[in-house]
Every structure is written in structure tokens, then in C-alpha cells.
C-alpha atoms as a PDB file:
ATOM      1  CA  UNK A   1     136.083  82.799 193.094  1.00  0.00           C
ATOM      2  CA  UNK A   2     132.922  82.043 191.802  1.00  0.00           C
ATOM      3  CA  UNK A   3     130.894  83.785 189.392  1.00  0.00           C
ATOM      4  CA  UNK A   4     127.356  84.237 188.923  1.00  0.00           C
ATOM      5  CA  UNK A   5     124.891  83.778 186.700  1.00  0.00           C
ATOM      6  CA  UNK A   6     125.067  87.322 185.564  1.00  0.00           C
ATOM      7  CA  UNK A   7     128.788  88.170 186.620  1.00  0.00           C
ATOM      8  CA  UNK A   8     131.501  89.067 184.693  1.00  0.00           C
ATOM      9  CA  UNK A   9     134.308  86.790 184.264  1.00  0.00           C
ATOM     10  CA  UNK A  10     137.135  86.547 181.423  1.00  0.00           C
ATOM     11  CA  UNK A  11     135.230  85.342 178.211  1.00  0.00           C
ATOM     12  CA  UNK A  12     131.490  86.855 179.740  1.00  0.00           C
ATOM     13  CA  UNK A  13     130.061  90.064 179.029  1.00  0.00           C
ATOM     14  CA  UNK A  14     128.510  92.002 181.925  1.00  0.00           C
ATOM     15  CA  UNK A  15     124.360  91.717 181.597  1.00  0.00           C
ATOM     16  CA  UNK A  16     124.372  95.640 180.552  1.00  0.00           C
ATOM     17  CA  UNK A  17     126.228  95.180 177.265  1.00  0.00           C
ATOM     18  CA  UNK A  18     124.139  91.776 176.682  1.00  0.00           C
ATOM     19  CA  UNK A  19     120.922  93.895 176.925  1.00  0.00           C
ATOM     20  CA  UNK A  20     122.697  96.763 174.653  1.00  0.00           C
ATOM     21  CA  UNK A  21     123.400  93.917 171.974  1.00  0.00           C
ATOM     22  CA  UNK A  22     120.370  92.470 171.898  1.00  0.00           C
ATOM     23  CA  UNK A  23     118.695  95.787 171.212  1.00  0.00           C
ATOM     24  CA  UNK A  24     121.266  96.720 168.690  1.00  0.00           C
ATOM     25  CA  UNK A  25     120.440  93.198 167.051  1.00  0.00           C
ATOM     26  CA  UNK A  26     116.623  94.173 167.285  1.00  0.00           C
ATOM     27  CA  UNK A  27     117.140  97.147 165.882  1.00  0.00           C
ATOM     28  CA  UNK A  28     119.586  96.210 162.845  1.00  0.00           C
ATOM     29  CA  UNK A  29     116.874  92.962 162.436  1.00  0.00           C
ATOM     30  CA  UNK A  30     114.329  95.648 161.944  1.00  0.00           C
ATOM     31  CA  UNK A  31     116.184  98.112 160.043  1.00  0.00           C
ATOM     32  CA  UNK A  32     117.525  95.167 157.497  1.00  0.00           C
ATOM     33  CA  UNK A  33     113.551  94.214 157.060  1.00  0.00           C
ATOM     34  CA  UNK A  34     113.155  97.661 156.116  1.00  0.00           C
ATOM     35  CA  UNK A  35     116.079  97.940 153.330  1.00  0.00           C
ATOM     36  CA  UNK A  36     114.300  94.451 152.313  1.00  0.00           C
ATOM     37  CA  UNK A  37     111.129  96.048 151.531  1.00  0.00           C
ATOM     38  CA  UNK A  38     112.691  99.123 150.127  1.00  0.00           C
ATOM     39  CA  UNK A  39     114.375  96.589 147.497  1.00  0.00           C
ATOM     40  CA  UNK A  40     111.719  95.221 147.082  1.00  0.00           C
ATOM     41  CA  UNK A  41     110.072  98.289 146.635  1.00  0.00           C
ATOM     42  CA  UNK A  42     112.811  99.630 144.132  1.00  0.00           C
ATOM     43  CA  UNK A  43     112.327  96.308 142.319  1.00  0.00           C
ATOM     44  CA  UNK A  44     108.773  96.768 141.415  1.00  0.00           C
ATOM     45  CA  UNK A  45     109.747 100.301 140.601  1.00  0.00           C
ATOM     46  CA  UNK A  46     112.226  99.123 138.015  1.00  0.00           C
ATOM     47  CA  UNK A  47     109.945  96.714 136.764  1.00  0.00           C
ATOM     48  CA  UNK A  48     106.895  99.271 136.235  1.00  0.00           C
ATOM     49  CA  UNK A  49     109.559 101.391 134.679  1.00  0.00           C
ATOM     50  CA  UNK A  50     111.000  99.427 131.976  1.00  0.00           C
ATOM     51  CA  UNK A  51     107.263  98.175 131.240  1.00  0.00           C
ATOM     52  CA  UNK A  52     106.614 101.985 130.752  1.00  0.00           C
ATOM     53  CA  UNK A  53     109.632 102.102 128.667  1.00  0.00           C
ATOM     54  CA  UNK A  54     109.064  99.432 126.173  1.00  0.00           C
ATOM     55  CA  UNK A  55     105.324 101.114 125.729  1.00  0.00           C
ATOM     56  CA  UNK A  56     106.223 104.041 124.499  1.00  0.00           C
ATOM     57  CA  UNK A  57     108.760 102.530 122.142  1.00  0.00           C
ATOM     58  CA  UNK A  58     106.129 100.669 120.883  1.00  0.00           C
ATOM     59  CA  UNK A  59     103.910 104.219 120.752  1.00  0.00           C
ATOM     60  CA  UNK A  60     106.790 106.122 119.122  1.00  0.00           C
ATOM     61  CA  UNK A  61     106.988 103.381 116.453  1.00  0.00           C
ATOM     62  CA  UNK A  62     103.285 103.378 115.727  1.00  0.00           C
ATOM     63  CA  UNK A  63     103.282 107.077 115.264  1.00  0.00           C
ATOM     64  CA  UNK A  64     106.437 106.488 112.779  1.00  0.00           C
ATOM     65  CA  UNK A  65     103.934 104.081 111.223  1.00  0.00           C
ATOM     66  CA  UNK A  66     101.050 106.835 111.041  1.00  0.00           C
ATOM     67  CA  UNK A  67     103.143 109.389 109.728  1.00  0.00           C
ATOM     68  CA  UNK A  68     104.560 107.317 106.867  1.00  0.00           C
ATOM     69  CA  UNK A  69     101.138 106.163 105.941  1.00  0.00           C
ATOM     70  CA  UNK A  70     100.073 109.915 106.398  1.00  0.00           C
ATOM     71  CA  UNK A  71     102.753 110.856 103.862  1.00  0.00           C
ATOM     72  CA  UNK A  72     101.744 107.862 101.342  1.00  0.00           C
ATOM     73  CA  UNK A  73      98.462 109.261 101.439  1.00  0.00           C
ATOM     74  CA  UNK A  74      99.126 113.082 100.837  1.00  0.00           C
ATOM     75  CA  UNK A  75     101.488 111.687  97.883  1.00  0.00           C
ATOM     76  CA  UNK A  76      98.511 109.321  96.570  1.00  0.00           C
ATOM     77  CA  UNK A  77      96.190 112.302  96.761  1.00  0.00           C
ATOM     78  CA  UNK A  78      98.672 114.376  94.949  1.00  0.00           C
ATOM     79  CA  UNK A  79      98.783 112.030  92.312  1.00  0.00           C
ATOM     80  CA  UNK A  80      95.146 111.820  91.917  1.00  0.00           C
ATOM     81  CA  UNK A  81      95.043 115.853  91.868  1.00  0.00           C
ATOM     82  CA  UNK A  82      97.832 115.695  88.812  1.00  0.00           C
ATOM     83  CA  UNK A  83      95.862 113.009  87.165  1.00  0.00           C
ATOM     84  CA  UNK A  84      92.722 115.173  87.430  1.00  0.00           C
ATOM     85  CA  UNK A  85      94.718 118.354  86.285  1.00  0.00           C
ATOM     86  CA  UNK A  86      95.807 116.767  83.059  1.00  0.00           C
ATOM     87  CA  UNK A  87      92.149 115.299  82.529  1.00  0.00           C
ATOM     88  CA  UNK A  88      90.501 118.980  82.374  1.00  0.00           C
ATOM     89  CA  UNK A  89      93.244 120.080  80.319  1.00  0.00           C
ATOM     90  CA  UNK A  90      92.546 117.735  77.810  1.00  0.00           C
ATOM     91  CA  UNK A  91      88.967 117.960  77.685  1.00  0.00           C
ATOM     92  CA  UNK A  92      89.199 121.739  77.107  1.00  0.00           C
ATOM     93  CA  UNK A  93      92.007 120.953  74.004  1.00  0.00           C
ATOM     94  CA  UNK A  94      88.927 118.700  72.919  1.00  0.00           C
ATOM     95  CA  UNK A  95      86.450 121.527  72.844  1.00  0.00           C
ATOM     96  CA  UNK A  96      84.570 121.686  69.568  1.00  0.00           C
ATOM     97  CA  UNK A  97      83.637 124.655  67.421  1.00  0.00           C
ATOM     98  CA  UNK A  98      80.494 126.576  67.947  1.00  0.00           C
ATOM     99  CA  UNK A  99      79.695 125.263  64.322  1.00  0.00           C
ATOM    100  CA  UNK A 100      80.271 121.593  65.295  1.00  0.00           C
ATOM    101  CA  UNK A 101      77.829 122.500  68.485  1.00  0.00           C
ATOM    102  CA  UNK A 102      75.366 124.096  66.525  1.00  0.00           C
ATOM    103  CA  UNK A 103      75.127 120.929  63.958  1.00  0.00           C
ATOM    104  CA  UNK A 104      74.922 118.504  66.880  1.00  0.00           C
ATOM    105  CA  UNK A 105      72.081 120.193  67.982  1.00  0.00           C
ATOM    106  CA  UNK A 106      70.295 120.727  64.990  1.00  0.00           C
ATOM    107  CA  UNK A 107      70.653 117.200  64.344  1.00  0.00           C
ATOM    108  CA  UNK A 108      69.248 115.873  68.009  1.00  0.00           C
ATOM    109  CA  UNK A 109      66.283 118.558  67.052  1.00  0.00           C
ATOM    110  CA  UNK A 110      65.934 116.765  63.697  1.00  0.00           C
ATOM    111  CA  UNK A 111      66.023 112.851  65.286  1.00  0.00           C
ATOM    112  CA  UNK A 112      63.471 114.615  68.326  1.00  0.00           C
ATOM    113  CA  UNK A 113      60.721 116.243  65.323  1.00  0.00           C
ATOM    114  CA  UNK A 114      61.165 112.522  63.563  1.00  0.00           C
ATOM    115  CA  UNK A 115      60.774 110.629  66.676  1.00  0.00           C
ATOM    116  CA  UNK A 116      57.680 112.650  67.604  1.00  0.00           C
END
């Protein structure tokens, strides 16, 4: 028996199913290209999205920075406010008489009429 070329014999596959395989390579070549890009793809993804991440830990700690300061300052300014408060209150415990007033400025009309 002989056997041709494109024949079937024990061990062969008929030329129909090498055609069907070859496609069905093609097509897996193809579709594994595709699943490589899409990891790819994924890849960058992951990438962009622990970048993205990482920057808004770093915002959320700045604005924990911003706030604290904000608080230091309201609580400076408080302080300053107090400090002022106390100030007035004891210039008006230091207010003099009307006499005392009255002789101060008698006297600066006195050193004025001798200066003149």
C-alpha cells in the first residue's frame, strides 16, 4: 500500500484536521497576544493606580499637617486675645482720679505759658 503525500496512514493526520490545527494554532497565537497586551495593559493599570494611591496619602497627610498648624494658630491667636483682655483690664484698674487729671493738666498748661 502506499500512501501519499497527503494520505492518511497510522501515525498521519488526514490534510483536513492539519488545516483545522493550524487555524486553531493561529487563532490561540492571536488570542494569547491579546491576553499579553491585556496584562500588559492591567500592569500599567496597577502601576498608575498605586502611584495614585501613594499621592493622596501624601495629600491626606499634608492636610493633617494644615489642620494642626491651623489649630496652633487659632490657639496662638487665642492667647494673644487673653493677653490683650488682661492688658485693658489693667489699664482701666490704673485709671486716675478726675483730680489727678485735672492737676496734670494744669501743670502741662503751666510748663506751655512758661515755655511760651
Amino acid at each position: 500500500m502506499l500512501l501519499s503525500w497527503h494520505g492518511s496512514a497510522a501515525g498521519q493526520a488526514p490534510t483536513g484536521e492539519l488545516d483545522a490545527s493550524r487555524e486553531l494554532i493561529g487563532a490561540l497565537e492571536v488570542e494569547n497576544a491579546a491576553l499579553r497586551r491585556r496584562l500588559d495593559t492591567e500592569r500599567a493599570t496597577v502601576s498608575l493606580l498605586e502611584e495614585l494611591n501613594a499621592t493622596r496619602r501624601s495629600e491626606n497627610d499634608a492636610l493633617r499637617a494644615a489642620f494642626a498648624a491651623k489649630n496652633e494658630t487659632i490657639t496662638a491667636k487665642d492667647e494673644v486675645i487673653a493677653a490683650q483682655e488682661r492688658l485693658i483690664d489693667g489699664l482701666k484698674a490704673r485709671r486716675t482720679s478726675v483730680w489727678k487729671r485735672i492737676g496734670d493738666v494744669a501743670i502741662g498748661a503751666a510748663i506751655g505759658a512758661v515755655l511760651r
